[in-house]
C-alpha atoms as a PDB file:
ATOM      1  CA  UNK A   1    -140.908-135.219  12.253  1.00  0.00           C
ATOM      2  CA  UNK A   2    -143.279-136.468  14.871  1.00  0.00           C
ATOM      3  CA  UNK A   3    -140.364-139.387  15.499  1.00  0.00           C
ATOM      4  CA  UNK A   4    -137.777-136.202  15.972  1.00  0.00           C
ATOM      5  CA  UNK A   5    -139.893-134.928  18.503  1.00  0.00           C
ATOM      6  CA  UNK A   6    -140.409-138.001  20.470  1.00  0.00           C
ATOM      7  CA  UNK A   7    -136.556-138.250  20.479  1.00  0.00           C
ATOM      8  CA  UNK A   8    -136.053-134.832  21.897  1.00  0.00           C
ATOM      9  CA  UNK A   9    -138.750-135.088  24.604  1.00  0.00           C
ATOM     10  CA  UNK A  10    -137.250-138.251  25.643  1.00  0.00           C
ATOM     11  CA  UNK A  11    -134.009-136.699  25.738  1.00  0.00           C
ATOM     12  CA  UNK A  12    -135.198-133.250  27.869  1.00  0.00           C
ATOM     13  CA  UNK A  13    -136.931-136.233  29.942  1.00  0.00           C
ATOM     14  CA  UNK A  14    -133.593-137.975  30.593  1.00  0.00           C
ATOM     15  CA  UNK A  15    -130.962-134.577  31.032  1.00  0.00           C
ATOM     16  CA  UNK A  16    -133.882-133.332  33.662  1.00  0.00           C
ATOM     17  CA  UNK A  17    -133.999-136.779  35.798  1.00  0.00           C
ATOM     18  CA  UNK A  18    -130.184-136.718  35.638  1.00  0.00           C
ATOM     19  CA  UNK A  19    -130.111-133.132  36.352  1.00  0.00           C
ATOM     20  CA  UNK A  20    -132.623-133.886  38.914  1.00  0.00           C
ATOM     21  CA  UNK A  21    -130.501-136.819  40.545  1.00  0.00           C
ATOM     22  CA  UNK A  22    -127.476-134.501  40.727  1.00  0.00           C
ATOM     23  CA  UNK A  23    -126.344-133.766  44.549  1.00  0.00           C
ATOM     24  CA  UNK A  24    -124.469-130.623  42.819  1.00  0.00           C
ATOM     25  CA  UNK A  25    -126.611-128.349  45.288  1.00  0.00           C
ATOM     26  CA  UNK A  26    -127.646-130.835  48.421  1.00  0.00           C
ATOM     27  CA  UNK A  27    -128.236-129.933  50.845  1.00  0.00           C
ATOM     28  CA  UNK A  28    -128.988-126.423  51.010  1.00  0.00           C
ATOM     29  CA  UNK A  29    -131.367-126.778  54.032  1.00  0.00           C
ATOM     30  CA  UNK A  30    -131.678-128.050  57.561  1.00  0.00           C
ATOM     31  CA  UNK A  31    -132.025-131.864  57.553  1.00  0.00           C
ATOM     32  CA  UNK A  32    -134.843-133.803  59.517  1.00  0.00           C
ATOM     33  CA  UNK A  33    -133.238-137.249  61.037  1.00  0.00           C
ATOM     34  CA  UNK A  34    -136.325-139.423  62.827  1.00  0.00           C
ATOM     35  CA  UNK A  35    -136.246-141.786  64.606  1.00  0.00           C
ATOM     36  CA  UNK A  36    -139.051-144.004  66.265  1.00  0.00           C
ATOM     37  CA  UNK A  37    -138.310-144.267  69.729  1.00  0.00           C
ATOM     38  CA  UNK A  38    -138.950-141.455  72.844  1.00  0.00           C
ATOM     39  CA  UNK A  39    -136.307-139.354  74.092  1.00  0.00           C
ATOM     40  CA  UNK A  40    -133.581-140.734  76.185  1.00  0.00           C
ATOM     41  CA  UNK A  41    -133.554-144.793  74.810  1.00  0.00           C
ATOM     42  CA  UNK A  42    -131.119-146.240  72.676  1.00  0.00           C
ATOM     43  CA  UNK A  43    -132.188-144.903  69.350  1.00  0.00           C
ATOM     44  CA  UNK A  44    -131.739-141.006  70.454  1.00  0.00           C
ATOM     45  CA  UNK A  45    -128.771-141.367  71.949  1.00  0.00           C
ATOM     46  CA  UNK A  46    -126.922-142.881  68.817  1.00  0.00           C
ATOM     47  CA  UNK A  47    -129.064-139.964  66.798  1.00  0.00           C
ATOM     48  CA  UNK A  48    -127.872-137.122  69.232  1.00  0.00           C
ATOM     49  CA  UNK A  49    -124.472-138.467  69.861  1.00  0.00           C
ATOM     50  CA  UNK A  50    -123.702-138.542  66.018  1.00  0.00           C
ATOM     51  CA  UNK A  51    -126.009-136.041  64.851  1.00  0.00           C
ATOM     52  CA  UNK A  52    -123.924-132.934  64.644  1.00  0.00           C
ATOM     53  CA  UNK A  53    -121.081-134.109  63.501  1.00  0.00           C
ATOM     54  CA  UNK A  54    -123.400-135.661  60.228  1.00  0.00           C
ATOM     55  CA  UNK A  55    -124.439-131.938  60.320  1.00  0.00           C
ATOM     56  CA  UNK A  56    -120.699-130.787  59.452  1.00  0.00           C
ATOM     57  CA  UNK A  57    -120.247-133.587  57.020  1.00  0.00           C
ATOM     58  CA  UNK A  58    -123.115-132.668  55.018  1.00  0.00           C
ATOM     59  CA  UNK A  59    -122.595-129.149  55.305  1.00  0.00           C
ATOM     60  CA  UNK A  60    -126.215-128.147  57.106  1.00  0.00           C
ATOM     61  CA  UNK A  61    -127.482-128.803  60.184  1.00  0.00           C
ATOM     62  CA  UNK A  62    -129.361-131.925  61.417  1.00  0.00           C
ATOM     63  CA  UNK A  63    -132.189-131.901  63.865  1.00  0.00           C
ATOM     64  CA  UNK A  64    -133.236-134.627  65.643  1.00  0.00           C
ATOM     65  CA  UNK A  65    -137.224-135.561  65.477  1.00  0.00           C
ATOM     66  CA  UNK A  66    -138.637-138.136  67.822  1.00  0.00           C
ATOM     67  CA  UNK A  67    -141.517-140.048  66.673  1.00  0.00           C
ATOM     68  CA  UNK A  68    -142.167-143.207  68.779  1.00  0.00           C
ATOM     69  CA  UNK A  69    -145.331-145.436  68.621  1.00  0.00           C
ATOM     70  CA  UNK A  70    -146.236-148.891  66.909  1.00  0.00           C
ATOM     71  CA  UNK A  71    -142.914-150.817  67.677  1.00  0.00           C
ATOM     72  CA  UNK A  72    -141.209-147.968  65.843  1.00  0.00           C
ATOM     73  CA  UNK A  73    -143.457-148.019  62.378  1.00  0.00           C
ATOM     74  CA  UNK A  74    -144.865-144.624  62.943  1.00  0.00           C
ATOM     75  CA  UNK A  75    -141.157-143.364  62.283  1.00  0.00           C
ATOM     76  CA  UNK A  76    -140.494-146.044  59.575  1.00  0.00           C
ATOM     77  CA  UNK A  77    -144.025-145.216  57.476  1.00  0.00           C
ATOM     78  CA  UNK A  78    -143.263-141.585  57.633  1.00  0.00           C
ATOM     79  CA  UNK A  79    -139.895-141.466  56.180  1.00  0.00           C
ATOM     80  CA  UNK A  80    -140.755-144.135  53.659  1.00  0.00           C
ATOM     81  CA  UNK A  81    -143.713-141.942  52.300  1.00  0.00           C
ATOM     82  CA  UNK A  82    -141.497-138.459  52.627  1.00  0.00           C
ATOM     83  CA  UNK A  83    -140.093-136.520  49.426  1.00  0.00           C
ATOM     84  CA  UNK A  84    -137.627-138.700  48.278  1.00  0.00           C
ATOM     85  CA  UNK A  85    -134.855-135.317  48.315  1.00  0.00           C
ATOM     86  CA  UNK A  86    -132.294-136.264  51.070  1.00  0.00           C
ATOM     87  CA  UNK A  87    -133.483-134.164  54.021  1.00  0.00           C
ATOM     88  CA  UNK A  88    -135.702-137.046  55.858  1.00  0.00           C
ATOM     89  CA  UNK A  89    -133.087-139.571  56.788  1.00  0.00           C
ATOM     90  CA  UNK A  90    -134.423-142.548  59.188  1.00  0.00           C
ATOM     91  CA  UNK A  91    -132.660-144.056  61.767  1.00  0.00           C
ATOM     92  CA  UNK A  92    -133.647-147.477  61.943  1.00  0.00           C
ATOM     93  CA  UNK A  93    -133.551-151.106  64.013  1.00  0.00           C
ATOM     94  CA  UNK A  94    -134.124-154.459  63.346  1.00  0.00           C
ATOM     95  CA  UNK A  95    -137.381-153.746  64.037  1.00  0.00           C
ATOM     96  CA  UNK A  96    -138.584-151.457  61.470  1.00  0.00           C
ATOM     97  CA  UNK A  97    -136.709-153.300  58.923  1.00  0.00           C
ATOM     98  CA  UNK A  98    -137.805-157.452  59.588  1.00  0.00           C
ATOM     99  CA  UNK A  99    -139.646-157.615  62.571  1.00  0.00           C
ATOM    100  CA  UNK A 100    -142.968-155.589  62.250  1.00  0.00           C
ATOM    101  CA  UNK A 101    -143.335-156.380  58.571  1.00  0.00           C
ATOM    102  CA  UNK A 102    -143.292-159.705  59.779  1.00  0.00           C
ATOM    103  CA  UNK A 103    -145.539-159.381  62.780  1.00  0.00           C
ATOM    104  CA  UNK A 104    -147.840-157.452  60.786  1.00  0.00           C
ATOM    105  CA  UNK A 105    -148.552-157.291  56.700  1.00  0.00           C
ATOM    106  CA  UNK A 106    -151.240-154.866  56.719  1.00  0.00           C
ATOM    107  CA  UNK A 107    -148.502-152.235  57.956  1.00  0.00           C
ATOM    108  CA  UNK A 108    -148.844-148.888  55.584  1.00  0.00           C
ATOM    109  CA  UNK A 109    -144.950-149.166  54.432  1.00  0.00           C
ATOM    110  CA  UNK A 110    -143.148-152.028  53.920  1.00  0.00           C
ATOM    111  CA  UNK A 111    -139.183-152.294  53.884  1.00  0.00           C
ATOM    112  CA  UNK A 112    -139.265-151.911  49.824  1.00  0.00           C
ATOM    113  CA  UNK A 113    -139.949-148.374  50.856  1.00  0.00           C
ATOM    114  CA  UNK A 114    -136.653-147.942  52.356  1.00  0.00           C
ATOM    115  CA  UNK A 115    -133.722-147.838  50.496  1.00  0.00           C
ATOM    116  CA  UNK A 116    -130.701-149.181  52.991  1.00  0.00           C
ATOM    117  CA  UNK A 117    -127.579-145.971  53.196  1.00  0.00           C
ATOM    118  CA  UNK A 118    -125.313-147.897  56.062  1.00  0.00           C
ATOM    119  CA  UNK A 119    -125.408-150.011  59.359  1.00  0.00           C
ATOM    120  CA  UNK A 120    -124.455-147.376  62.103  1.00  0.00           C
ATOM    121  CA  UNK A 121    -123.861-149.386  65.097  1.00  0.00           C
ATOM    122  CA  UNK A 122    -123.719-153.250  67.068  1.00  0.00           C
ATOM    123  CA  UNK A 123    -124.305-153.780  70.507  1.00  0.00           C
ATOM    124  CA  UNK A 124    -125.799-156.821  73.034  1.00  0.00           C
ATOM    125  CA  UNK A 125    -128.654-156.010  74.477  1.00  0.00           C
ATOM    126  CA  UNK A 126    -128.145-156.274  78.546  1.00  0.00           C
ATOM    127  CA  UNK A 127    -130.918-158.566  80.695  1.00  0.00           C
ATOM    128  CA  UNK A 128    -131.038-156.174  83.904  1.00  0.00           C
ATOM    129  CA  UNK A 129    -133.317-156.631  87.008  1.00  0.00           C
ATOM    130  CA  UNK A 130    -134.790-153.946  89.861  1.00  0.00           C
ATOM    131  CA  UNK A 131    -131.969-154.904  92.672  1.00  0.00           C
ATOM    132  CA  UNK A 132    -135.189-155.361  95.153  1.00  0.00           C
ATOM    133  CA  UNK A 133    -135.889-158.580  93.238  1.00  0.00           C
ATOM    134  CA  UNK A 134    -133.332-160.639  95.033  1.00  0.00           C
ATOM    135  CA  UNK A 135    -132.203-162.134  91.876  1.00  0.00           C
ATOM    136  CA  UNK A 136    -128.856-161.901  91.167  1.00  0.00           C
ATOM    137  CA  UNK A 137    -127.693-164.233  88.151  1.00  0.00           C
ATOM    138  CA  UNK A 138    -129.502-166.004  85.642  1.00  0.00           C
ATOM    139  CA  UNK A 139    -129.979-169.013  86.765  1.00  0.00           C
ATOM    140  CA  UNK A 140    -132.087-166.918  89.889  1.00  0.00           C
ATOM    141  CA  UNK A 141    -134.231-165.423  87.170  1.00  0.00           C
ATOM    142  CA  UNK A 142    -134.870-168.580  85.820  1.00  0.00           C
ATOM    143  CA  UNK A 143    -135.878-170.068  88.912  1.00  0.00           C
ATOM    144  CA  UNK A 144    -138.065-167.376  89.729  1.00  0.00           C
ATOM    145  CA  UNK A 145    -139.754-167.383  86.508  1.00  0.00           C
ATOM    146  CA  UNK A 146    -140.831-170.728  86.390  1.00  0.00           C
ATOM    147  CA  UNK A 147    -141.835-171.242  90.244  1.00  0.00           C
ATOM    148  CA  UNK A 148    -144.487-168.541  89.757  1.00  0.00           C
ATOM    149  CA  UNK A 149    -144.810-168.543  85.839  1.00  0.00           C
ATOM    150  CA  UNK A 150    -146.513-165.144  84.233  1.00  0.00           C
ATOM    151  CA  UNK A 151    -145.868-163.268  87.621  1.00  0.00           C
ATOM    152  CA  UNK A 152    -142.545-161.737  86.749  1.00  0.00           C
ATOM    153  CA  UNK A 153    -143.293-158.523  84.268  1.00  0.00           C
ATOM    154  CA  UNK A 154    -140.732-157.419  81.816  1.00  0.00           C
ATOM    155  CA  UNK A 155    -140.703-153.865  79.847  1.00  0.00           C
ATOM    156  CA  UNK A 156    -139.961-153.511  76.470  1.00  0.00           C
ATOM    157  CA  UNK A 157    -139.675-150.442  74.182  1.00  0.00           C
ATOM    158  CA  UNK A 158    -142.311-151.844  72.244  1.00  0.00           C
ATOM    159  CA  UNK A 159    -144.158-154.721  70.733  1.00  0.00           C
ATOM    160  CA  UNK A 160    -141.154-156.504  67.751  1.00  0.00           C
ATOM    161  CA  UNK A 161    -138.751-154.645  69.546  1.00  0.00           C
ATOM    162  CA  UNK A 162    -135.501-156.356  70.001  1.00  0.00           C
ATOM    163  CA  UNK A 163    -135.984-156.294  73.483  1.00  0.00           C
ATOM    164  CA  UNK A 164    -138.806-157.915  73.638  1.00  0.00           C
ATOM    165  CA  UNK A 165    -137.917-160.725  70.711  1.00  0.00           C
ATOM    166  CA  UNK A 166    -134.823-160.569  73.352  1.00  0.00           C
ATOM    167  CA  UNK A 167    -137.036-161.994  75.907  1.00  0.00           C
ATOM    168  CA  UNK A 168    -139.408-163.887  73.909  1.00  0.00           C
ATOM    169  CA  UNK A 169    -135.887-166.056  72.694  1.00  0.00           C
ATOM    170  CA  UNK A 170    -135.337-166.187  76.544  1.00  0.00           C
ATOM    171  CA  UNK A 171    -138.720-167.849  77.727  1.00  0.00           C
ATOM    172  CA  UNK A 172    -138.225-169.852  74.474  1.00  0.00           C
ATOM    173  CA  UNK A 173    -135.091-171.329  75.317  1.00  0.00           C
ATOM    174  CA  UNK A 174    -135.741-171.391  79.176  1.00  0.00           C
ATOM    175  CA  UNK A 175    -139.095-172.240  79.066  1.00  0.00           C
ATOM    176  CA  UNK A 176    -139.611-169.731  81.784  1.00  0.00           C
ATOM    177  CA  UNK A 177    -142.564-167.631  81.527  1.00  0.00           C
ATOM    178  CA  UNK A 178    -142.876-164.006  81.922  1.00  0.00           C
ATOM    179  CA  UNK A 179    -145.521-160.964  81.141  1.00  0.00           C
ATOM    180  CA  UNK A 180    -144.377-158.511  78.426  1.00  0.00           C
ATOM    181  CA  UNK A 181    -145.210-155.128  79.200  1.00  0.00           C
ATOM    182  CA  UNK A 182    -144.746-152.769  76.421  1.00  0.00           C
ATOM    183  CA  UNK A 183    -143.813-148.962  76.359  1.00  0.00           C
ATOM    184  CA  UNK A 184    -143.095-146.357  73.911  1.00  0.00           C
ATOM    185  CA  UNK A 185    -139.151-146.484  74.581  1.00  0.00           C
ATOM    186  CA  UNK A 186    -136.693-147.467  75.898  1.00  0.00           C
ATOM    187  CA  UNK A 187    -136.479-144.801  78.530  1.00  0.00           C
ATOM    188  CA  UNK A 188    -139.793-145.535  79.771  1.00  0.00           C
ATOM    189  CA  UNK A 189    -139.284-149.289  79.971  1.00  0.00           C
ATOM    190  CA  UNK A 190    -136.055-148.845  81.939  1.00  0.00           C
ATOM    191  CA  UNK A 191    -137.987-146.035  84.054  1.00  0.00           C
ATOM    192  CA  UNK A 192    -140.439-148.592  85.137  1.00  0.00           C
ATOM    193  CA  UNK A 193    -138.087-151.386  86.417  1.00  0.00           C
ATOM    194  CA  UNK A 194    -136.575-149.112  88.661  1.00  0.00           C
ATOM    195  CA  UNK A 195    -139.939-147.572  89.699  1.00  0.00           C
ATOM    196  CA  UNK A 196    -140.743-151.681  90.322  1.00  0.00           C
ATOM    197  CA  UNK A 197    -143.927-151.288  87.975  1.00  0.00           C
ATOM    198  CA  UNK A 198    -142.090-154.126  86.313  1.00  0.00           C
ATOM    199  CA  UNK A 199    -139.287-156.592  87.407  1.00  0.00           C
ATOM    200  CA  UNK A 200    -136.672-156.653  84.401  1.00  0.00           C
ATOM    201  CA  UNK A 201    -135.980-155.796  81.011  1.00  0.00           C
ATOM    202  CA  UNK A 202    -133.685-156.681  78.096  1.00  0.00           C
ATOM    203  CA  UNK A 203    -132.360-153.160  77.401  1.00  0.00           C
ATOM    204  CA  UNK A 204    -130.315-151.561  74.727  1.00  0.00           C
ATOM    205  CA  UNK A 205    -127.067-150.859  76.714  1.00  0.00           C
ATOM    206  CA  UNK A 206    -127.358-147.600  76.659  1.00  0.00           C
ATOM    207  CA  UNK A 207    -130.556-147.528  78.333  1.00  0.00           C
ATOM    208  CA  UNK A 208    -129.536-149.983  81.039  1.00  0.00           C
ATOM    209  CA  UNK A 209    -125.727-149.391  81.518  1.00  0.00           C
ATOM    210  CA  UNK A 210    -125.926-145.616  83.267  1.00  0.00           C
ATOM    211  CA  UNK A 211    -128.570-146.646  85.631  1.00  0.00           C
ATOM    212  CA  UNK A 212    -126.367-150.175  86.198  1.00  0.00           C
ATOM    213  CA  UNK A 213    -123.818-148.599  86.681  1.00  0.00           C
ATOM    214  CA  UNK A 214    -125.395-145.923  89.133  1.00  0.00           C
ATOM    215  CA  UNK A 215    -127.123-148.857  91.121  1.00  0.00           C
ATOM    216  CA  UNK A 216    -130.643-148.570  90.242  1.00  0.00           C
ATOM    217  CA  UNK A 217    -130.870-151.554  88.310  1.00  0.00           C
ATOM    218  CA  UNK A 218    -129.011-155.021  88.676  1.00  0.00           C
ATOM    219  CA  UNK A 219    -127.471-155.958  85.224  1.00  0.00           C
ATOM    220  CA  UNK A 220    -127.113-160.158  84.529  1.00  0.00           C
ATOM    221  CA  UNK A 221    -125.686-160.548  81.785  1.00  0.00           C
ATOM    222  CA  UNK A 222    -125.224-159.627  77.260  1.00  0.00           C
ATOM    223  CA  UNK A 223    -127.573-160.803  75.499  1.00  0.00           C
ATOM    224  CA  UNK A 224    -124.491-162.519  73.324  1.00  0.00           C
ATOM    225  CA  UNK A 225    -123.151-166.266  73.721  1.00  0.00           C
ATOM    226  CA  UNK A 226    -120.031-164.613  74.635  1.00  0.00           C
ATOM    227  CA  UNK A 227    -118.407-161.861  77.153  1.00  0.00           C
ATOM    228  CA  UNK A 228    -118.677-158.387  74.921  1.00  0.00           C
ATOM    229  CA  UNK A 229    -115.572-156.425  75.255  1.00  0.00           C
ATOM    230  CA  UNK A 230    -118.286-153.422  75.414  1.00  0.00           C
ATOM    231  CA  UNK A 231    -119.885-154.250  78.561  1.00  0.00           C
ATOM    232  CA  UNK A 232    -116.869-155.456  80.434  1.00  0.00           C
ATOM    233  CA  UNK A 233    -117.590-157.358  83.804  1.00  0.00           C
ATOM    234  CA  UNK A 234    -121.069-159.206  82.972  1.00  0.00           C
ATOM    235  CA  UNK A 235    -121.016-163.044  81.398  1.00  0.00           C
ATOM    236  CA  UNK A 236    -122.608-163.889  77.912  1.00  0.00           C
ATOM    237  CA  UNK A 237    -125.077-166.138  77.985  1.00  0.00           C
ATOM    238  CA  UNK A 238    -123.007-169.256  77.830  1.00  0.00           C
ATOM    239  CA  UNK A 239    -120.759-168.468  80.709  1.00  0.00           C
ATOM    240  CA  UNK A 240    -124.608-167.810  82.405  1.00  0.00           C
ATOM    241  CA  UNK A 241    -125.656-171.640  81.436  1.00  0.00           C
ATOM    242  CA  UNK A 242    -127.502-170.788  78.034  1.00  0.00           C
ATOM    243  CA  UNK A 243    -125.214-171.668  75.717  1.00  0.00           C
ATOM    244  CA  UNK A 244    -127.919-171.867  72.856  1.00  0.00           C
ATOM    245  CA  UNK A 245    -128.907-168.192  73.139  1.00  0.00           C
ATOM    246  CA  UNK A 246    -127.412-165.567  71.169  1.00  0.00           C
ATOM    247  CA  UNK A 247    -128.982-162.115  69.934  1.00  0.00           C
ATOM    248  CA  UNK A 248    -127.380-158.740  68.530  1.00  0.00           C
ATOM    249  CA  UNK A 249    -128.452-155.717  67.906  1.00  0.00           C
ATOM    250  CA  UNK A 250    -128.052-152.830  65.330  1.00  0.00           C
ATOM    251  CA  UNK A 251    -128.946-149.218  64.053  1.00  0.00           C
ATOM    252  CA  UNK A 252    -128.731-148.370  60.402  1.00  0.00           C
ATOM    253  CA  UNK A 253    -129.746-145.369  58.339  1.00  0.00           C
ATOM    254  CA  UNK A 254    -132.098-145.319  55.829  1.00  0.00           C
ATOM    255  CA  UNK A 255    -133.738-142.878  53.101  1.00  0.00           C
ATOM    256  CA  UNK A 256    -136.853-142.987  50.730  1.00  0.00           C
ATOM    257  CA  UNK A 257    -136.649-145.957  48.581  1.00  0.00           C
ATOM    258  CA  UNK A 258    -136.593-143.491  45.654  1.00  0.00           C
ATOM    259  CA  UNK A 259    -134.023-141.088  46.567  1.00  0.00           C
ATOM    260  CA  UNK A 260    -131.106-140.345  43.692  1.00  0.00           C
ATOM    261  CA  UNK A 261    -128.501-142.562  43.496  1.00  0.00           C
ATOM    262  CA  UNK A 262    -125.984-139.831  44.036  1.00  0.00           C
ATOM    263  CA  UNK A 263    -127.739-138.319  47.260  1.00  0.00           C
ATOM    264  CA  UNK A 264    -127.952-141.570  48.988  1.00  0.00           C
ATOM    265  CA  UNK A 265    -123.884-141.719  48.014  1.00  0.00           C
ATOM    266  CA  UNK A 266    -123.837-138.322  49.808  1.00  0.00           C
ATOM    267  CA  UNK A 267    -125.171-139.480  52.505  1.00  0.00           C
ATOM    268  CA  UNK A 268    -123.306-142.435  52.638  1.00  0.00           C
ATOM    269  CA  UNK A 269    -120.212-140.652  52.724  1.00  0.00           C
ATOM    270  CA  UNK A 270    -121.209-138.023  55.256  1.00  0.00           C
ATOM    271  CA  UNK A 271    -122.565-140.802  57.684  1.00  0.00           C
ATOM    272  CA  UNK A 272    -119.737-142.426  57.645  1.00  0.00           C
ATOM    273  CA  UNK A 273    -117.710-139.552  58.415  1.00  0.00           C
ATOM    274  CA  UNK A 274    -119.683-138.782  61.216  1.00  0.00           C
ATOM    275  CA  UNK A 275    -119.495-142.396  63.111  1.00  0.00           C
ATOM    276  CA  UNK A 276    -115.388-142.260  62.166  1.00  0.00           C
ATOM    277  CA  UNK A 277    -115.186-139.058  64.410  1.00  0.00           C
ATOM    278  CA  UNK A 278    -113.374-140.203  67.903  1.00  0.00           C
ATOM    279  CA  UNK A 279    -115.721-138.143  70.140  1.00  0.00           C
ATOM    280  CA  UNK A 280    -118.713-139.710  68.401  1.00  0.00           C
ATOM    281  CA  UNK A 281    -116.892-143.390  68.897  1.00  0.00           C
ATOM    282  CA  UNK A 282    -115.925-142.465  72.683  1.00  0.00           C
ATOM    283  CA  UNK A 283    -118.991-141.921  73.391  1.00  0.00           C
ATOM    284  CA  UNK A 284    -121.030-144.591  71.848  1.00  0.00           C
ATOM    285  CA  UNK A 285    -118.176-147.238  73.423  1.00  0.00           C
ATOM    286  CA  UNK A 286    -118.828-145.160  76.881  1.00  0.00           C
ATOM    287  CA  UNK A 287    -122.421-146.616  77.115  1.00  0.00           C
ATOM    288  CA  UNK A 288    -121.822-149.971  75.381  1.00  0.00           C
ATOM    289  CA  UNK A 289    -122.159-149.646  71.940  1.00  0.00           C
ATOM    290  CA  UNK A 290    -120.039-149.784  69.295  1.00  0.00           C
ATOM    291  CA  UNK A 291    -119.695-148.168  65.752  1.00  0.00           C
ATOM    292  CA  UNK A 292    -120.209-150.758  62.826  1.00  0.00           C
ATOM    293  CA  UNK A 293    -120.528-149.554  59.322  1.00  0.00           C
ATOM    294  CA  UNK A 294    -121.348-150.697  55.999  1.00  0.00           C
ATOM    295  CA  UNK A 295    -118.169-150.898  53.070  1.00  0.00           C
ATOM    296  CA  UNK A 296    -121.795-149.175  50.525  1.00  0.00           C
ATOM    297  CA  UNK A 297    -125.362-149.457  50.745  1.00  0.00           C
ATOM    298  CA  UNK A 298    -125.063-152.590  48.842  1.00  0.00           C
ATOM    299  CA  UNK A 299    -122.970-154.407  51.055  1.00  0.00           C
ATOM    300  CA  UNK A 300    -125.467-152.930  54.050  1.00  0.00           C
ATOM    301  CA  UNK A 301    -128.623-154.470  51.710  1.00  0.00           C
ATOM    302  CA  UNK A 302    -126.858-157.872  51.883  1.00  0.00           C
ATOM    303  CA  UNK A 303    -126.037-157.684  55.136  1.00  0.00           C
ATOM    304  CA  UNK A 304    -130.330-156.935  55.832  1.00  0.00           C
ATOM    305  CA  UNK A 305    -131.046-160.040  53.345  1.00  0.00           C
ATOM    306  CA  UNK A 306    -129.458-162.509  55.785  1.00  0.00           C
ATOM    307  CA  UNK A 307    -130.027-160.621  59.116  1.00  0.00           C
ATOM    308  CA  UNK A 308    -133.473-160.467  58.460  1.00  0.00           C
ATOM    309  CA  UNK A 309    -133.850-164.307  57.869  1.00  0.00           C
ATOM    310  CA  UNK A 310    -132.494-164.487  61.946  1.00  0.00           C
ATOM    311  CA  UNK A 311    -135.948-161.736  63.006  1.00  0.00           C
ATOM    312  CA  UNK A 312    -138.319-163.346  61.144  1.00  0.00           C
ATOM    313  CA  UNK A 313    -137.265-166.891  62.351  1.00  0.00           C
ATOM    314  CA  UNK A 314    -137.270-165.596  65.827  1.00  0.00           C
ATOM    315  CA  UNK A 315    -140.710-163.744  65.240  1.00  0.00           C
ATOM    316  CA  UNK A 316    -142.304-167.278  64.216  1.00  0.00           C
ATOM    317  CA  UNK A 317    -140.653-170.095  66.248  1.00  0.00           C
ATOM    318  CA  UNK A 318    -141.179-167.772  69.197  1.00  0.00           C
ATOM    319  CA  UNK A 319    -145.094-167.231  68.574  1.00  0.00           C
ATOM    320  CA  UNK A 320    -144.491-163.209  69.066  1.00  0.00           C
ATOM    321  CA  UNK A 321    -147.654-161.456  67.949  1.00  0.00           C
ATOM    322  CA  UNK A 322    -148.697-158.014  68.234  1.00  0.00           C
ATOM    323  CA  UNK A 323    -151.013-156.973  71.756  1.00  0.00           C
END
């Protein structure tokens, strides 16, 4: 008798966890999508430019929530610690997901906390300069950098941020030395070269690209070996005498580690909807960035296994450490 009973308990146990995992009735409330960066940088505008349309796809709407601070882990720990239920969805960059594990293993989350839905998006990073400067090409930052080394300040949206492992790979490979100045975004970093609080920065492109394009900042060159067909008119890196550099960068989305199978396929399936749209991919492509998605969330988990390998490498042969 007392084996019966075992069987049927396990059996309630096993119909309620599948019950449980069903997507039958998700979502049936207003969706929370963070990200870890201040309004206006790179992260909110792929959040905001695909946002409602994710709403549609899903069937409820999506708001936006900004939390910036710590490189972006403030963001990262609080989704990875939220009800694993499908309405906290994480937008995420390289640096959530390699870099400040890497920079710092006492961090309250670490990327096992995640579980990976899709890549989102690929874009070069642009090396811009205040047009005050004088320089005007790479080889005149270089110059400048190493007659008076330490005096040139660049801003960053954060400490592990691809912008600044975008510059750390630059004075690695250069041997030019500059000051890192960190913010909490990407809009403030950008704000402060053309304020001239700091010289230059390694921005997202669509950070840098309006304000390039409006004249308030000087843009070099991608932050790829070659010419991107998304930021037409400036050189890659090789064509600007640094054939040996070569960085990319991404946004994915990401959920609870423990969320149901069948929710994260939800998601999936609405997020990639959403990037699909046209007005969504005009307007990424409008500021330099351009949609890139997974084929599942394993293929996007693979994809993180090797990428990763490239951050951590970068982290460690370039001495980054966290101010």
């Amino acid at each position: 008798m007392r084996t019966k009973n075992l069987v049927l308990a396990w059996g309630l146990c096993a119909f309620a966890c599948a019950a449980w995992a069903q997507p039958a009735d998700y979502p049936s409330k207003p969706i929370r999508l963070v990200i870890g960066f201040a309004p206006g940088g790179a992260a909110d505008y792929v959040a905001r430019a695909m946002s409602e349309a994710l709403g549609k796809a899903l069937g409820q709407p999506v708001v936006v929530d900004n939390k910036p601070g710590n490189g972006s882990s403030i963001a990262a720990d609080l989704v990875a610690k939220s009800a694993p239920d499908g309405y906290t969805l994480l937008i995420a960059s390289p640096s959530s997901i390699s870099v400040n594990p890497a920079l710092n293993p006492k961090l309250p989350y670490s990327a096992r906390d995640l579980k990976a839905v899709t890549k989102m998006t690929t874009s070069p990073l642009v090396l811009a300069v205040h047009p005050a400067t004088g320089i005007r090409s790479v080889a005149d930052l270089i110059a400048a950098a190493k007659k008076d080394p330490g005096k040139l300040n660049y801003s960053t949206s954060g400490n592990g941020s691809a912008p600044h492992l975008g510059a750390a790979l630059f004075s690695q490979v250069t041997g030019a030395e500059m000051t890192h100045i960190p913010y909490r975004g990407g809009s403030l970093a950008i704000q402060a070269v053309m304020a001239g609080d700091t010289q230059l920065t390694f921005g997202t492109s669509p950070s840098v690209l309006p304000m390039a394009n409006g004249g308030r900042l000087l843009a070099l060159a991608v932050s790829t070996r070659d010419r991107s067909p998304l930021v037409p008119g400036l050189p890659g890196m090789k064509e600007a005498g640094l054939p040996d550099y070569h960085l990319e960068f991404w946004y994915g989305m990401f959920v609870p580690a423990a969320t149901p199978p069948a929710i994260v396929r939800k998601i999936y399936d609405a997020t990639i909807s959403a990037m699909q749209q046209s007005s969504v991919k005009a307007s990424l492509a409008r500021d330099g960035t351009e949609v890139s998605v997974s084929a599942s969330p394993e293929q996007f988990d693979s994809f993180l296994a090797e990428d990763g390998k490239f951050w951590v490498k970068l982290v460690k042969s370039a001495n980054v450490k966290v101010e």
